[in-house]
Protein backbone atom coordinates (compact mmCIF):
# COMPACT_ATOMS: atom_id res chain seq x y z
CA UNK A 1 -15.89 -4.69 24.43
CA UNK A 2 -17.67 -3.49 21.47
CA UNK A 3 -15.94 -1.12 18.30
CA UNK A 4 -18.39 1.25 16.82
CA UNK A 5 -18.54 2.68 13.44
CA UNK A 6 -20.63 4.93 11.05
CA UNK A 7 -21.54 4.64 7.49
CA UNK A 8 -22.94 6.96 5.44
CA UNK A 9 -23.55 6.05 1.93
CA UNK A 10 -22.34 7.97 -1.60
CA UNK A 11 -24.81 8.01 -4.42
CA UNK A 12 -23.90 8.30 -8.40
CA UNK A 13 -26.91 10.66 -10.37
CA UNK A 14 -29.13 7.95 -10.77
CA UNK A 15 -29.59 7.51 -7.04
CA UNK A 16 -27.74 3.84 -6.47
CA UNK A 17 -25.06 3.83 -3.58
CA UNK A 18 -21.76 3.12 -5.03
CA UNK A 19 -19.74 3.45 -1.98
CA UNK A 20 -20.08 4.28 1.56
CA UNK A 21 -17.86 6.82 3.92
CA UNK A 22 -16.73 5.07 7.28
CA UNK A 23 -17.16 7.19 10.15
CA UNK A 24 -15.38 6.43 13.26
CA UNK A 25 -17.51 6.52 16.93
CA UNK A 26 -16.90 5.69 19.86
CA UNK A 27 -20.23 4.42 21.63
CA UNK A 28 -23.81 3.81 20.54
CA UNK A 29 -24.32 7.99 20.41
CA UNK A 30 -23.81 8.25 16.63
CA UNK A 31 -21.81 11.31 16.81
CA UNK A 32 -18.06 11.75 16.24
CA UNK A 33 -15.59 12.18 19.74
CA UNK A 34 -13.39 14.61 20.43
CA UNK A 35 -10.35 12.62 19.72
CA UNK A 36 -7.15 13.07 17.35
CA UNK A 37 -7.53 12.32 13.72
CA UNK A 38 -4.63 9.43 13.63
CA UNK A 39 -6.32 8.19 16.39
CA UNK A 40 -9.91 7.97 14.72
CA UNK A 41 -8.24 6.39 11.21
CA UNK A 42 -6.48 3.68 13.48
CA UNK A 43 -9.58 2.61 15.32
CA UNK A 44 -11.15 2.13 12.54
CA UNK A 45 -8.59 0.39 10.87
CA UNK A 46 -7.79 -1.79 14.24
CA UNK A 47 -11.14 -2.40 15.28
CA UNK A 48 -13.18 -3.09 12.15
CA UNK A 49 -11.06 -3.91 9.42
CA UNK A 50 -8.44 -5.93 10.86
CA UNK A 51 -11.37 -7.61 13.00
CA UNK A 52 -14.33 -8.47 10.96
CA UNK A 53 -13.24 -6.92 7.66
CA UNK A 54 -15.08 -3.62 5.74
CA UNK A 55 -16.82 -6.29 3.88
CA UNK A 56 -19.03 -6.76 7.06
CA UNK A 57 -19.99 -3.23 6.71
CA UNK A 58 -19.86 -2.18 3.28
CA UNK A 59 -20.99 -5.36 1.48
CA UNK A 60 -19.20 -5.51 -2.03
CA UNK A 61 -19.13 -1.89 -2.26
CA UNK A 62 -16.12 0.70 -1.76
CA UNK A 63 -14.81 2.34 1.60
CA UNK A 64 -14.05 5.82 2.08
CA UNK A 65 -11.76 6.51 4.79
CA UNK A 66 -10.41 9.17 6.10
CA UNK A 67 -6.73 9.61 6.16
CA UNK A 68 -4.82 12.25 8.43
CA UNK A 69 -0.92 13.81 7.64
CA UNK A 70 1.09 10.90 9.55
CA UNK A 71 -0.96 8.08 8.90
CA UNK A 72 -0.29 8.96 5.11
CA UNK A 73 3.56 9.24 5.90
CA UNK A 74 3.75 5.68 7.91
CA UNK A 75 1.65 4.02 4.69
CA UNK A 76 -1.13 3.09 6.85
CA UNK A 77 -3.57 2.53 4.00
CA UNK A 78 -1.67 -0.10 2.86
CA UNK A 79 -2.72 -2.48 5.19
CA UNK A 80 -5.72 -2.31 3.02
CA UNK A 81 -6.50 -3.97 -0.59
CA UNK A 82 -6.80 -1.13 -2.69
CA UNK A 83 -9.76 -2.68 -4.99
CA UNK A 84 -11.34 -1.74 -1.21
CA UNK A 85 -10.62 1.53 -0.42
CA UNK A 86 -10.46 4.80 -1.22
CA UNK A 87 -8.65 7.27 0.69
CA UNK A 88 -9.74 10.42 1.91
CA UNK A 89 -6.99 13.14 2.29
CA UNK A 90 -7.83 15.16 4.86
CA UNK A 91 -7.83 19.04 4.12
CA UNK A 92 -5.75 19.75 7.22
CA UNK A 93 -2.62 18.01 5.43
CA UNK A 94 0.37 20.05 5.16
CA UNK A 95 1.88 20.08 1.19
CA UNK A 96 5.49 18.82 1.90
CA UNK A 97 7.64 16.87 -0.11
CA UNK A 98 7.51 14.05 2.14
CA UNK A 99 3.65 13.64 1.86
CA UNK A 100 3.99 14.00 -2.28
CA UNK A 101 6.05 11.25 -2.68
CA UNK A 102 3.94 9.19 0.07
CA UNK A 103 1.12 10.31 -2.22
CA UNK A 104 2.89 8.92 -5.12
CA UNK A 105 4.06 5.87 -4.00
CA UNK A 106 0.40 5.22 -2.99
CA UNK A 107 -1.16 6.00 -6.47
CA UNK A 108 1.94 3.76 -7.86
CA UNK A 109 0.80 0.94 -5.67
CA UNK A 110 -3.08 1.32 -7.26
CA UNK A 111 -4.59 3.34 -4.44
CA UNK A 112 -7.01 5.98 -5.10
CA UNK A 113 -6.95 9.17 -3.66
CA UNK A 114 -9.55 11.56 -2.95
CA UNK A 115 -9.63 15.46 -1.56
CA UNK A 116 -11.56 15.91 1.36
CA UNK A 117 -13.78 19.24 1.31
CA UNK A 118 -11.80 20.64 -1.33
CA UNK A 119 -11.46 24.42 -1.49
CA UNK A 120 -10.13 24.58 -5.13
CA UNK A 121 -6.25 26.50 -3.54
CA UNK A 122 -3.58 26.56 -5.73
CA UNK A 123 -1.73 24.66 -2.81
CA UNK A 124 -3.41 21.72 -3.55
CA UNK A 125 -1.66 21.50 -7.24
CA UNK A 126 1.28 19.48 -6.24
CA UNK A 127 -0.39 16.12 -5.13
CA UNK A 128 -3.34 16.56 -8.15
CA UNK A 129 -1.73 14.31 -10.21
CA UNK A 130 -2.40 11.36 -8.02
CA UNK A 131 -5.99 12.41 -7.09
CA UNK A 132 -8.83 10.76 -8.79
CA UNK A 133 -11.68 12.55 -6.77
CA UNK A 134 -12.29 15.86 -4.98
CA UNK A 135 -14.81 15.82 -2.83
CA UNK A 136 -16.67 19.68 -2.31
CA UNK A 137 -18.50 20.61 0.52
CA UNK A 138 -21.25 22.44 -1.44
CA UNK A 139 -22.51 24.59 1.79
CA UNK A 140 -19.24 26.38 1.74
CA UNK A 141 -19.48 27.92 -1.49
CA UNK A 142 -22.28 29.48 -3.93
CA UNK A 143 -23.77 27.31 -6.94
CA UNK A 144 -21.94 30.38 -9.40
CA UNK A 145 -18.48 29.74 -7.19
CA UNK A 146 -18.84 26.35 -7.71
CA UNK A 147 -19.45 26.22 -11.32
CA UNK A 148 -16.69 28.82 -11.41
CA UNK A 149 -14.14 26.48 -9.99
CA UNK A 150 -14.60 23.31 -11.42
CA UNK A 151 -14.03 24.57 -14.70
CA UNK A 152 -10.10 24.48 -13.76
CA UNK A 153 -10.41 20.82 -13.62
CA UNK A 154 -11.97 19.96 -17.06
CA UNK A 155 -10.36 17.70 -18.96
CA UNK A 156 -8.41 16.03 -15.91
CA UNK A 157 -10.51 13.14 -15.76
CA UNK A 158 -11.18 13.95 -11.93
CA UNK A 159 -14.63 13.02 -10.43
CA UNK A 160 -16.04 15.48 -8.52
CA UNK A 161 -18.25 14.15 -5.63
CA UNK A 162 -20.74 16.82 -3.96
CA UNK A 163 -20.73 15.99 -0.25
CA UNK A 164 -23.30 17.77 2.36
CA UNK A 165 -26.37 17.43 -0.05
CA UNK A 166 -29.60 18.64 1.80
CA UNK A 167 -32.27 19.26 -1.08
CA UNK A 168 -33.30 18.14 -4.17
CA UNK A 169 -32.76 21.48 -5.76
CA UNK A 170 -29.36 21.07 -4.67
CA UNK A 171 -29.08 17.68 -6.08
CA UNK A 172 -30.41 18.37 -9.44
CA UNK A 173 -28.11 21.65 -9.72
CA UNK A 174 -25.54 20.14 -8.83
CA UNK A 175 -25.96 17.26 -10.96
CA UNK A 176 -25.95 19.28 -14.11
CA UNK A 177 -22.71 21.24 -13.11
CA UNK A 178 -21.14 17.86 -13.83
CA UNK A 179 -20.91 16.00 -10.08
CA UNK A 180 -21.04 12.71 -10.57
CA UNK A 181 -21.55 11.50 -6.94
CA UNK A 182 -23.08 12.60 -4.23
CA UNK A 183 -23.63 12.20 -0.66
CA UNK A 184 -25.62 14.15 2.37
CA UNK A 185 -28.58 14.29 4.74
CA UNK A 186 -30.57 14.56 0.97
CA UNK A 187 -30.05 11.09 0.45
CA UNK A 188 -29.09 9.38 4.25
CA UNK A 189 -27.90 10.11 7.42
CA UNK A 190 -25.06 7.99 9.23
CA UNK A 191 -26.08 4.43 10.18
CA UNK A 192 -24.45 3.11 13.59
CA UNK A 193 -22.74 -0.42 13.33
CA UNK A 194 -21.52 -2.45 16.43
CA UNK A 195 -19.42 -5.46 15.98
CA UNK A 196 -17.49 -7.49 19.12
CA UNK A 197 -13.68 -6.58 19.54
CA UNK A 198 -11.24 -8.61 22.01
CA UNK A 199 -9.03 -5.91 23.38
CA UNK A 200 -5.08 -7.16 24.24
CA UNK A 201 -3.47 -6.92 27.52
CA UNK A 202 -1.99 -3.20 28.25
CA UNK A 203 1.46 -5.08 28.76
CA UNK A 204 1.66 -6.84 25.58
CA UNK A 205 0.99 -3.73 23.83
CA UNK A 206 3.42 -2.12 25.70
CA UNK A 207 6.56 -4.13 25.33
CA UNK A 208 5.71 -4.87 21.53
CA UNK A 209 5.94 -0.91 21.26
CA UNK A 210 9.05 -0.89 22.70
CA UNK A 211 10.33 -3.71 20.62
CA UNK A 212 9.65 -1.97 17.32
CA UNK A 213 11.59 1.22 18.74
CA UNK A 214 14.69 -0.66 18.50
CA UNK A 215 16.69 -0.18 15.03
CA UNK A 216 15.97 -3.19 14.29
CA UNK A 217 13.06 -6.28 15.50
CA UNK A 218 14.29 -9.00 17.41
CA UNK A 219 11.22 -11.08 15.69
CA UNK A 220 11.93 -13.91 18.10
CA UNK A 221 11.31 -11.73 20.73
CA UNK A 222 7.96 -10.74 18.52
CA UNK A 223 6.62 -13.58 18.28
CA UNK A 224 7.04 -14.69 21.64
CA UNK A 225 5.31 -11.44 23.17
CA UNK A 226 1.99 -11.72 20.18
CA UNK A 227 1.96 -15.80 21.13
CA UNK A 228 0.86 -14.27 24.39
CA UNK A 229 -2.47 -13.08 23.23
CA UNK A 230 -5.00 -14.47 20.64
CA UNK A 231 -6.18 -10.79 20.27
CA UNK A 232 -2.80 -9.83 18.73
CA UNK A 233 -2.95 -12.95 17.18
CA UNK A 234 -5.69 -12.96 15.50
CA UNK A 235 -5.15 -9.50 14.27
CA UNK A 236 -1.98 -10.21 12.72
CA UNK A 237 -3.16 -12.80 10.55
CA UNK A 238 -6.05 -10.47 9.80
CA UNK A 239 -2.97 -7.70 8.99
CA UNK A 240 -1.54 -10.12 6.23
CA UNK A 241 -5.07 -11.24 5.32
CA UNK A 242 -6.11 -7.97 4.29
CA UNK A 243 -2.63 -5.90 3.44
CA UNK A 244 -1.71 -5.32 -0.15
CA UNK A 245 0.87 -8.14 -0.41
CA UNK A 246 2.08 -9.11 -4.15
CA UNK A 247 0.13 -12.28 -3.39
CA UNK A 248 -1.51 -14.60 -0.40
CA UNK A 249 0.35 -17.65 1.53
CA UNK A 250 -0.70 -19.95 4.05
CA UNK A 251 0.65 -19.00 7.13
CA UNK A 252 1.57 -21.66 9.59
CA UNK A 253 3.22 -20.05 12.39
CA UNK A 254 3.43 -16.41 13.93
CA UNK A 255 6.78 -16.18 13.34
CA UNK A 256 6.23 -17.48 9.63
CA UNK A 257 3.60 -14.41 9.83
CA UNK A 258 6.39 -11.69 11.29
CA UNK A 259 9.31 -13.17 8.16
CA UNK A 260 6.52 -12.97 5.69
CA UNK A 261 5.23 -9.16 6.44
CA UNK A 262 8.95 -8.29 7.03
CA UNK A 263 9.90 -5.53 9.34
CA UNK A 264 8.47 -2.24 7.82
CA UNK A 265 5.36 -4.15 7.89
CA UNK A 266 5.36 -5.55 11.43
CA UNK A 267 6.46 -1.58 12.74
CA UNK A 268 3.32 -0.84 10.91
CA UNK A 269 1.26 -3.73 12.42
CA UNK A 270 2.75 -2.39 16.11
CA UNK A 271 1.38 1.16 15.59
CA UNK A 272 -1.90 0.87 14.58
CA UNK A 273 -2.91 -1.52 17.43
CA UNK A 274 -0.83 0.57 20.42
CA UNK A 275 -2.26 4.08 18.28
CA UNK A 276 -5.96 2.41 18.80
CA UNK A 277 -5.50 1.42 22.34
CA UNK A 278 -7.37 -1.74 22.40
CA UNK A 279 -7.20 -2.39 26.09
CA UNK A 280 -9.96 -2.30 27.78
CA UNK A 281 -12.49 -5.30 28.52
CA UNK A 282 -10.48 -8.71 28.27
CA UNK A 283 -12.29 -12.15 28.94
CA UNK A 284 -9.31 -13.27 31.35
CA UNK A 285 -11.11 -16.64 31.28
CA UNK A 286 -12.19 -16.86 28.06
CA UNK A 287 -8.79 -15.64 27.10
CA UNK A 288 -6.43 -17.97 29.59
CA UNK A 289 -8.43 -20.69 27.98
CA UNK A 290 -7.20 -20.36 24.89
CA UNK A 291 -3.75 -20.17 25.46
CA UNK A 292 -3.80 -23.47 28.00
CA UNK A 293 -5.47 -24.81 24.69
CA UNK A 294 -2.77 -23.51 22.41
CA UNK A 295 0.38 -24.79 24.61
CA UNK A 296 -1.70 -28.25 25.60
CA UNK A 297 -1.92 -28.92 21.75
CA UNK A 298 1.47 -28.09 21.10
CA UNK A 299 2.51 -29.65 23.52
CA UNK A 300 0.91 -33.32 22.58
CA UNK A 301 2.42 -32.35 19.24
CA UNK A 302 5.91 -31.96 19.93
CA UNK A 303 5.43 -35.23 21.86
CA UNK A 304 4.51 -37.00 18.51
CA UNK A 305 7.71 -35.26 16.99
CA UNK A 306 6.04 -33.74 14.14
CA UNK A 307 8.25 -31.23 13.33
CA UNK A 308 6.01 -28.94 11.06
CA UNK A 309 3.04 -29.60 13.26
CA UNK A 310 3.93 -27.62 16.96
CA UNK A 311 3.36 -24.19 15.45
CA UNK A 312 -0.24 -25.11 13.58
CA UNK A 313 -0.81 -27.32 16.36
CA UNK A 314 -0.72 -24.10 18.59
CA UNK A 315 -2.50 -21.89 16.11
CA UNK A 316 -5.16 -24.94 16.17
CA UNK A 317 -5.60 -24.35 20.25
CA UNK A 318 -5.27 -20.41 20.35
CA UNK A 319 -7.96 -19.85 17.60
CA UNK A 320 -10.53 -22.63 19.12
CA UNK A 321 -12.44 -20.19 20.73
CA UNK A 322 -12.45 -16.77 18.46
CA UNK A 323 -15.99 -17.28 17.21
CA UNK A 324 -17.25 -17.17 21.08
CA UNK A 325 -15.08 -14.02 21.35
CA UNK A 326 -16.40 -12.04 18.18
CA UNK A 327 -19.75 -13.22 18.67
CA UNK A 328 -19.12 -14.69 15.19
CA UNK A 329 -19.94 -17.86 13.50
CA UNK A 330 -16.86 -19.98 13.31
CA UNK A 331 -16.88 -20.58 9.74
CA UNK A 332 -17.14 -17.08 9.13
CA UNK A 333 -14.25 -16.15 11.55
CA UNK A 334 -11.72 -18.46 9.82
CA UNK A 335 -12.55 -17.34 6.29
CA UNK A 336 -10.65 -14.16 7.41
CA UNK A 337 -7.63 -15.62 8.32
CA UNK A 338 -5.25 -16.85 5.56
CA UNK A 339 -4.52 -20.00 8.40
CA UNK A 340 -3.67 -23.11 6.69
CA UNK A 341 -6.11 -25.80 5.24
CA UNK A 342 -5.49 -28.21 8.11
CA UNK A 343 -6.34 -26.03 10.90
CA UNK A 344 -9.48 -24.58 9.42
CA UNK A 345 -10.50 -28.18 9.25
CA UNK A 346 -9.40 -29.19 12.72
CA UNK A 347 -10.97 -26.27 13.94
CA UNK A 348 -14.55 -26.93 11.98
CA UNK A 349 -14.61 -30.58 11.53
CA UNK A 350 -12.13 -32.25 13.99
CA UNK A 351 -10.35 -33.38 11.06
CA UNK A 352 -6.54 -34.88 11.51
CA UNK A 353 -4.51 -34.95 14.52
CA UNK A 354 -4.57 -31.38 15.18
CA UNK A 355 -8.75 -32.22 15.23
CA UNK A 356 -7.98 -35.13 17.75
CA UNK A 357 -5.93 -32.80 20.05
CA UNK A 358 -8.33 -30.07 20.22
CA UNK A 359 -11.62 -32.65 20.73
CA UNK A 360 -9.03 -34.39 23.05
CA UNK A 361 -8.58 -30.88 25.57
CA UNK A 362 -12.14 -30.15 25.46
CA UNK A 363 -13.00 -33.76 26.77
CA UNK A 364 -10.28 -32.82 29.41
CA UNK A 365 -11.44 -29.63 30.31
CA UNK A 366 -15.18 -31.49 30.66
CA UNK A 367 -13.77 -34.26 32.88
CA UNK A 368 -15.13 -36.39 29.93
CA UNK A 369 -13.02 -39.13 30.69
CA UNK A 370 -14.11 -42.22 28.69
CA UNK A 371 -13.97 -40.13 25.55
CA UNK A 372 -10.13 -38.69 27.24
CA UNK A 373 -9.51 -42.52 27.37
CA UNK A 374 -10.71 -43.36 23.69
CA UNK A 375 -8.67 -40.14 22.27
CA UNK A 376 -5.67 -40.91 24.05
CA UNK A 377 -5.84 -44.41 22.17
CA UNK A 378 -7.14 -43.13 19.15
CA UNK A 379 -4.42 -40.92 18.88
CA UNK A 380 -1.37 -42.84 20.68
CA UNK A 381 -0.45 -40.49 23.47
CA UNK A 382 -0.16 -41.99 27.23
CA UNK A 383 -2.36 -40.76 29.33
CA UNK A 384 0.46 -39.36 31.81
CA UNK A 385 1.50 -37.56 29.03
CA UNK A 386 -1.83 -35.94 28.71
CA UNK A 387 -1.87 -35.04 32.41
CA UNK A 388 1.66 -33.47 31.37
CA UNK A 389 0.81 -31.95 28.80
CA UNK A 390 -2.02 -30.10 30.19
CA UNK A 391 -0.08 -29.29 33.75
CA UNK A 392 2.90 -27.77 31.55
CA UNK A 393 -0.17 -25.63 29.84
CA UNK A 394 -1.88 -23.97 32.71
CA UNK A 395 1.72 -23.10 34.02
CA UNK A 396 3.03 -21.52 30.86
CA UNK A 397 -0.61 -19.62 30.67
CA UNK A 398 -0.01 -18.52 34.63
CA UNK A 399 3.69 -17.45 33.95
CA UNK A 400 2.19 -14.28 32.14
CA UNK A 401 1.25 -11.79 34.58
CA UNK A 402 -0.57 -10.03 32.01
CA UNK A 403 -3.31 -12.34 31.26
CA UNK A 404 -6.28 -11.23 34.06
């Protein structure tokens, strides 16, 4: 399954891209579908950031997204650093109080804001304290309406961006009204991107959503249902990875992941991957693999009764084959997830025990059995107990109906 998204870039006066606006799609047709707006911000959210990162797409420049009524009002952008983004309020927003504050709170937090196609309404007043950027579709109104209108906003320190640029003339008239950015077919059309997502089960999706409609999360019951499926997985640690968080930890568990985010944070987690409906696609082998990895190396590491290993040991196992999945170098992969030191190194350069169990399931799984023999020696488990170990696996992975 492939995610597909748009960027068109945003140029200051001198003609250098500063920025570039991400544009969902949904297929190699670089056109927008006829889908809801919520929906469109959490695929891109879902399927790109949380994935691969905006880095991947916008280099070390900033991301415009567009941002609809509720995703403002459930705090989506947060799960973005705001030195990354800046976000788009759509013109079809309703002015309540509720969206103010969640305006507020947002510009508090460091976020900045930015009117889409702004018509220059006194309706718009309220939330212009928080706005740093208006954004003016300049086929909608004459150059003297233009000029007219912006002359209400001198002195407030706003940038105005001129969007829908088609000439020079344009550009140059525009340019000494005062715009300071600038962004249309003038300069560049939308350029297509397609990056590899792993899509989780229907199921999982479905009884995490109606986990985080109970009053309050049973994150036991959390973590067991996301330990299901590296897709979740991996996108939760890509979640805290990339979420405005006062600062970054090493996580060694899921269910250190879930206490860490807390439960506003996990709801929020929930919504945007059900909202996105990433469930189309799965590997089921490529997939079941992983988990039979996971338990198997969990397994041999509750076995050698280190207490703080089982949970790294299994992030060790579900994460040994995420670079195959994303079509991503491994390396690369891993720098996204804030996964502790001794699992990036297992996973990279068979370092430690958690090293020797993965090198020890992949000589299993190869029927490698002089270098099973050496391993099992090397790292002092019997080799009944890897036969266990790796019986008790392909069960637990075959217990889940889910996984196809």
């Amino acid at each position: 399954m492939y995610t597909y998204v748009a960027r068109q870039p945003i140029f200051d006066a001198e003609n250098k891209v500063i920025a570039y606006e991400l544009l969902y799609r949904d297929g190699d047709k670089n056109c927008f579908p006829n889908i809801d707006s919520n929906e469109a911000t959490s695929k891109i959210i879902a399927q790109n950031h949380l994935m691969s990162g905006f880095e991947s797409i916008v280099q070390d420049k900033m991301a415009f997204i567009n941002f609809s009524e509720d995703t403002i009002l459930h705090h989506f952008p947060t799960s973005i650093d705001p030195e990354q983004v800046y976000i788009e309020v759509l013109e079809t927003v309703n002015i309540t109080p509720e969206l103010v504050k969640a305006c507020q709170e947002l510009h508090r937090l460091g976020y900045r804001l930015a009117f889409d196609d702004f018509d220059f309404d006194s309706k718009w007043d309220p939330l212009l304290p928080y706005i740093s950027m208006i954004k003016v579709d300049v086929q909608q109104f004459s150059i003297i309406q233009i000029s007219k209108n912006i002359r209400q906003l001198e002195g407030s320190g706003i940038i105005l961006l001129a969007e829908k640029v088609e000439t020079e003339t344009e550009f140059v008239r525009l340019r000494h009204l005062g715009f300071q950015y600038f962004q249309g077919y003038y300069f560049a059309r939308p350029e297509m991107f397609k990056q590899k997502n792993i899509a989780p089960s229907k199921q999982n999706l479905l009884q995490l959503m109606a986990e985080s409609a109970k009053p309050h999360l049973d994150l036991e019951v959390v973590s067991t249902i996301i330990e299901r499926d590296v897709s979740l997985s991996y996108k939760l640690l890509r979640f805290i990875n990339s979420s405005a968080f006062a600062k970054r930890q090493e996580i060694a568990s899921l269910k250190h992941a879930l206490s860490y985010m807390g439960e506003v944070e996990v709801k929020k987690f929930i919504s945007l991957i059900a909202l996105a409906k990433l469930a189309e696609d799965k590997n089921p082998e490529l997939t079941n693999m992983a988990i039979i990895r996971a338990k198997f190396c969990s397994n041999l590491s509750a076995y050698k009764n280190e207490s703080q290993n089982p949970p790294s040991a299994f992030l060790t196992g579900l994460f040994s084959l995420i670079d195959v999945m994303l079509d991503m170098e491994l390396g690369l992969a891993l720098e996204k997830l804030p996964v502790q030191e001794q699992i990036k190194l297992a996973l990279t350069d068979k370092v430690g025990s958690l090293g020797g169990y993965l090198e020890l399931i992949r000589a299993f799984e190869q029927a490698n059995w002089v270098q099973v023999d050496n391993l099992s020696k090397q790292l002092a488990v019997p080799n009944q107990c890897i036969l266990t170990a790796y019986t008790e696996a392909i069960q637990w992975a075959n217990s889940f109906e889910n996984i196809q």
